[in-house]
Protein backbone atom coordinates (compact mmCIF):
# COMPACT_ATOMS: atom_id res chain seq x y z
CA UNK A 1 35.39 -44.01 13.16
CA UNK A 2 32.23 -41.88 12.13
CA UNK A 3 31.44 -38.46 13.38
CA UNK A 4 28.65 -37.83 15.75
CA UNK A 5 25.80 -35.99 14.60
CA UNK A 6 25.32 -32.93 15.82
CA UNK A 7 22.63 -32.35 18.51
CA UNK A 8 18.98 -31.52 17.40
CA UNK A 9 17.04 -29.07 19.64
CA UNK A 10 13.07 -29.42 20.02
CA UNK A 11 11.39 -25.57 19.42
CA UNK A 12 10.82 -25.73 23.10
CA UNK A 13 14.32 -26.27 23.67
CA UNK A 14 15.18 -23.24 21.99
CA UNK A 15 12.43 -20.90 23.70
CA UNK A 16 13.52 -22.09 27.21
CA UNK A 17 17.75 -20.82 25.83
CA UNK A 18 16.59 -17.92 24.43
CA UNK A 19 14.51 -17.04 26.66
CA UNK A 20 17.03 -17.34 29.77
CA UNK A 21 20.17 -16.45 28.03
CA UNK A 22 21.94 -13.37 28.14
CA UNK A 23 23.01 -13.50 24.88
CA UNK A 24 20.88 -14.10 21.92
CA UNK A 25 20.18 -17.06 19.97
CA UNK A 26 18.64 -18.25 16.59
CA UNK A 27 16.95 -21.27 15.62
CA UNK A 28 17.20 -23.18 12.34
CA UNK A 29 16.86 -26.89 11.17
CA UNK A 30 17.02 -27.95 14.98
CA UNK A 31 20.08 -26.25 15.22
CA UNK A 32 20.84 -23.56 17.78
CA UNK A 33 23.30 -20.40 17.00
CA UNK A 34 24.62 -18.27 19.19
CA UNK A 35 25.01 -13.84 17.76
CA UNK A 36 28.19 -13.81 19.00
CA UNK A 37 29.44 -10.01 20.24
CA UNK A 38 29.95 -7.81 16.94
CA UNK A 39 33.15 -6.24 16.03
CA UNK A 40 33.34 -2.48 16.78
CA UNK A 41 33.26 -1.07 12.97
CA UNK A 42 29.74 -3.44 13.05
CA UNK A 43 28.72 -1.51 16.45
CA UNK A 44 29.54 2.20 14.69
CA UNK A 45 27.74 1.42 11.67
CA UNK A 46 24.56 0.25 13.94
CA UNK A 47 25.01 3.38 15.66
CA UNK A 48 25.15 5.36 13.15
CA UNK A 49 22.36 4.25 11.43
CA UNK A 50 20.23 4.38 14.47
CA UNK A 51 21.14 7.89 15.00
CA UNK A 52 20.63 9.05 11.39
CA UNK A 53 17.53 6.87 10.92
CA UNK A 54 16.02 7.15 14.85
CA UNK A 55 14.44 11.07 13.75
CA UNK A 56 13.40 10.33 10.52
CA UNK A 57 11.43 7.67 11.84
CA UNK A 58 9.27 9.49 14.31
CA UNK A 59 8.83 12.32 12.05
CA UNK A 60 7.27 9.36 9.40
CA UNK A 61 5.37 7.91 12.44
CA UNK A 62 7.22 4.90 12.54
CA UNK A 63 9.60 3.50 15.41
CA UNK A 64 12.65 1.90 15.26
CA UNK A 65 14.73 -0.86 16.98
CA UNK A 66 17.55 -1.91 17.84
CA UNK A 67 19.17 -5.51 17.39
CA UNK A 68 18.05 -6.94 20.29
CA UNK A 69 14.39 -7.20 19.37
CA UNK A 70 13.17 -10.69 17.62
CA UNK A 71 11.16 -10.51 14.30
CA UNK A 72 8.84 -12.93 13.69
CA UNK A 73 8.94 -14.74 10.63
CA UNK A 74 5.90 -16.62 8.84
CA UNK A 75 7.68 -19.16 7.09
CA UNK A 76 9.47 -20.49 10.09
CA UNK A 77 8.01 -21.64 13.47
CA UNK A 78 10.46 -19.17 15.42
CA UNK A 79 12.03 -15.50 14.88
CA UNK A 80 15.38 -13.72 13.53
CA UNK A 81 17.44 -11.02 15.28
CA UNK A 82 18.12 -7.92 12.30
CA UNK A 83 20.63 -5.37 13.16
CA UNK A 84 17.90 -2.64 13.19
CA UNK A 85 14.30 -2.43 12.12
CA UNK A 86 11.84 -0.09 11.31
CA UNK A 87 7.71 -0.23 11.73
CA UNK A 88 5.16 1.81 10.19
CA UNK A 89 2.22 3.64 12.41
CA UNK A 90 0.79 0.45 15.14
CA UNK A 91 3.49 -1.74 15.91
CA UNK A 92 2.35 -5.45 16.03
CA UNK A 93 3.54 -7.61 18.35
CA UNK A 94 3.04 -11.59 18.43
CA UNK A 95 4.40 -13.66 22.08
CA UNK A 96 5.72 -16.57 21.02
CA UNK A 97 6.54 -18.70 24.41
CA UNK A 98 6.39 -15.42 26.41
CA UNK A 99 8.48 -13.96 24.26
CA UNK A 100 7.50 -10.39 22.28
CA UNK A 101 8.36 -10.56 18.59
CA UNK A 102 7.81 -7.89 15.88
CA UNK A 103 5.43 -8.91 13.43
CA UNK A 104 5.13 -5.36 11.06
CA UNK A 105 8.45 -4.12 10.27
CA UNK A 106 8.66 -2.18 6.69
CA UNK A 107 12.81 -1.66 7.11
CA UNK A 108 15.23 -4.48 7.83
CA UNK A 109 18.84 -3.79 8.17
CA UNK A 110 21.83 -6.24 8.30
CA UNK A 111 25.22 -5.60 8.91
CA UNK A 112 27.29 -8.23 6.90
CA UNK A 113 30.40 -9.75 8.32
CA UNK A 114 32.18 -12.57 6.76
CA UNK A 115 30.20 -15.40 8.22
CA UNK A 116 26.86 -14.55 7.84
CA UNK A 117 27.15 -12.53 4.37
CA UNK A 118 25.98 -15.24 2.67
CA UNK A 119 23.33 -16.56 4.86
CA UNK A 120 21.87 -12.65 4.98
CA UNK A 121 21.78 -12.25 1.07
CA UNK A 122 20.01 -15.48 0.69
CA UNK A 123 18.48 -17.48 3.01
CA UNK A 124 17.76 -14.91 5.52
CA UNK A 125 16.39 -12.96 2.81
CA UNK A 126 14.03 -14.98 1.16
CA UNK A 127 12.80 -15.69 5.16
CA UNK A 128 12.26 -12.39 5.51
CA UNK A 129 9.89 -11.70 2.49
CA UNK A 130 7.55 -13.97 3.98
CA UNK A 131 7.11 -10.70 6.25
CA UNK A 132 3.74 -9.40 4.55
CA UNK A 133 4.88 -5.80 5.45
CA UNK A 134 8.44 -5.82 4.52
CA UNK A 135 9.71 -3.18 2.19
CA UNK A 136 12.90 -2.27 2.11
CA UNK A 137 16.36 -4.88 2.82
CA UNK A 138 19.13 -2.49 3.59
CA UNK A 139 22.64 -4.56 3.94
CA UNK A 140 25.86 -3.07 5.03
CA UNK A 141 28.84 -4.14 4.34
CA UNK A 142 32.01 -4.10 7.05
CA UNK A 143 35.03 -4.56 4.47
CA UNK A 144 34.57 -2.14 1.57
CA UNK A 145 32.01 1.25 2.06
CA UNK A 146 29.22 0.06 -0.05
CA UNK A 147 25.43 -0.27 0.61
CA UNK A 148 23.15 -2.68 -1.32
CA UNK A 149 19.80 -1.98 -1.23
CA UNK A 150 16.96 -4.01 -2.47
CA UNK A 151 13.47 -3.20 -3.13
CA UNK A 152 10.16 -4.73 -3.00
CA UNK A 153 8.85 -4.49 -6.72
CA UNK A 154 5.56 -6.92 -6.11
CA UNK A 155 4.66 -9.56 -5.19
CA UNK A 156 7.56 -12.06 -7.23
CA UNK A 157 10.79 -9.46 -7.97
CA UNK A 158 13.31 -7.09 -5.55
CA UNK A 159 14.63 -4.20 -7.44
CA UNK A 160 18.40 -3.84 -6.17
CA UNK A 161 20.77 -1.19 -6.18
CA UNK A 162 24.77 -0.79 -4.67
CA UNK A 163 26.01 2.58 -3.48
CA UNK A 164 29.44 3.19 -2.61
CA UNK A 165 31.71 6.00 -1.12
CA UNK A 166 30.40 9.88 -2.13
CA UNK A 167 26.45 8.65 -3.36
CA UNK A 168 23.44 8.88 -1.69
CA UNK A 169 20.60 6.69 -1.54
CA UNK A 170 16.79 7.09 -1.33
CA UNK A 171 14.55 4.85 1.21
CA UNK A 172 11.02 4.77 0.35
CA UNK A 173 9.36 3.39 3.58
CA UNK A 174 11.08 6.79 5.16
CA UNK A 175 11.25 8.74 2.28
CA UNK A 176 14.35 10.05 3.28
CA UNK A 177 17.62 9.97 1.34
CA UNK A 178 21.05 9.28 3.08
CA UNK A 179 24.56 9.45 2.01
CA UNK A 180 26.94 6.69 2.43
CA UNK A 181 29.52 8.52 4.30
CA UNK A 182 27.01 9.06 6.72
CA UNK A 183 26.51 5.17 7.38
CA UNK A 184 30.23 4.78 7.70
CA UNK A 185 31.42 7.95 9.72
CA UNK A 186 33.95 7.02 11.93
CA UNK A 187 34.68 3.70 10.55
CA UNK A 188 37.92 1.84 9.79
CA UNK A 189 37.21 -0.25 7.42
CA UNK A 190 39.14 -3.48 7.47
CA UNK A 191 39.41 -5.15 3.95
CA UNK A 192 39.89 -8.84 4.10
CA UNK A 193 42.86 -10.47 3.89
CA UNK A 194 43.51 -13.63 1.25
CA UNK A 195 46.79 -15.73 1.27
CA UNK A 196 48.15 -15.45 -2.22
CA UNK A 197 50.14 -18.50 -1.93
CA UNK A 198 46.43 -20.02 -2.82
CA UNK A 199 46.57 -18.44 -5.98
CA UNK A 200 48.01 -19.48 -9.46
């Protein structure tokens, strides 16, 4: 007995789901995925950087946004969903199918969970720096207080950098420096568990 394949959606397929769905959806390789409801340390930490970051970003004359607001990326005929984003002075916005997508953003933030940590430190990543304007990758992490922050260099290389518990760190699209306590303030974090019956 063989396995059926799974379903490939059409582009317009997608548009028409995400478009008339309450929740949100992304779109990659004909595949559809849902962004399931987040875990509440995932919901503090987006608050709190909205709150902390919100300010500074008016003061800079830049605006920021929450997760719910698609980014359009150029390598891919459709759009992501970060956990917050940041634009510098005009905001740009493309329609895609009726649909408004961000097409400027300097800041990208991602808050990592265990089934899309992977797919945000690599393939989302290199997606995203298609993004002419994109500066600054901020990603969060929900299982240990750390911060890894990467860099645009030029054109070719990312400078990175991983803060934990009691540093601070500086963003240059804001230039504005913020602690990591800050990020996490009122947090539990949750470390993972692992069966050590697995292990020799």
């Amino acid at each position: 007995m063989t396995a059926e394949p799974k379903r490939k959606y059409t582009l317009e397929e997608y548009f028409e789901l995400d478009k008339n769905a309450e929740g949100n959806f992304e779109y990659f390789d004909g595949e559809i995925f849902e962004m399931s409801g987040v875990s509440p340390e995932h919901a503090t930490i987006e608050m709190n950087l909205a709150e902390i970051l919100n300010p500074v970003a008016r003061k800079r004359g830049c605006r920021a946004f929450p997760a719910n607001l698609r980014i359009k990326v150029p390598v891919l005929p459709t759009y992501r969903y970060p956990d917050l984003s940041v634009a510098y002075g005009e905001t740009v916005f493309v329609e895609i199918q009726g649909l408004q997508c961000l097409v400027n953003p300097i800041l990208i933030v991602e808050v990592l969970s265990e089934s899309t940590e992977f797919y945000d430190r690599g393939e989302k990543f290199r997606q995203y720096k298609s993004i002419e304007s994109f500066r600054e990758y901020l990603l969060v992490s929900q299982t240990e207080k750390i911060i890894t922050l990467f860099q645009k260099h030029n054109e070719r290389f990312w400078l990175q950098g991983d803060y934990v518990a009691g540093e601070s760190f500086h963003l240059n699209t804001l230039d504005f420096d913020l602690t990591v306590d800050e990020i996490y303030q009122d947090v539990e974090i949750k470390p993972p568990t692992y069966d050590t019956h697995n292990f020799k």
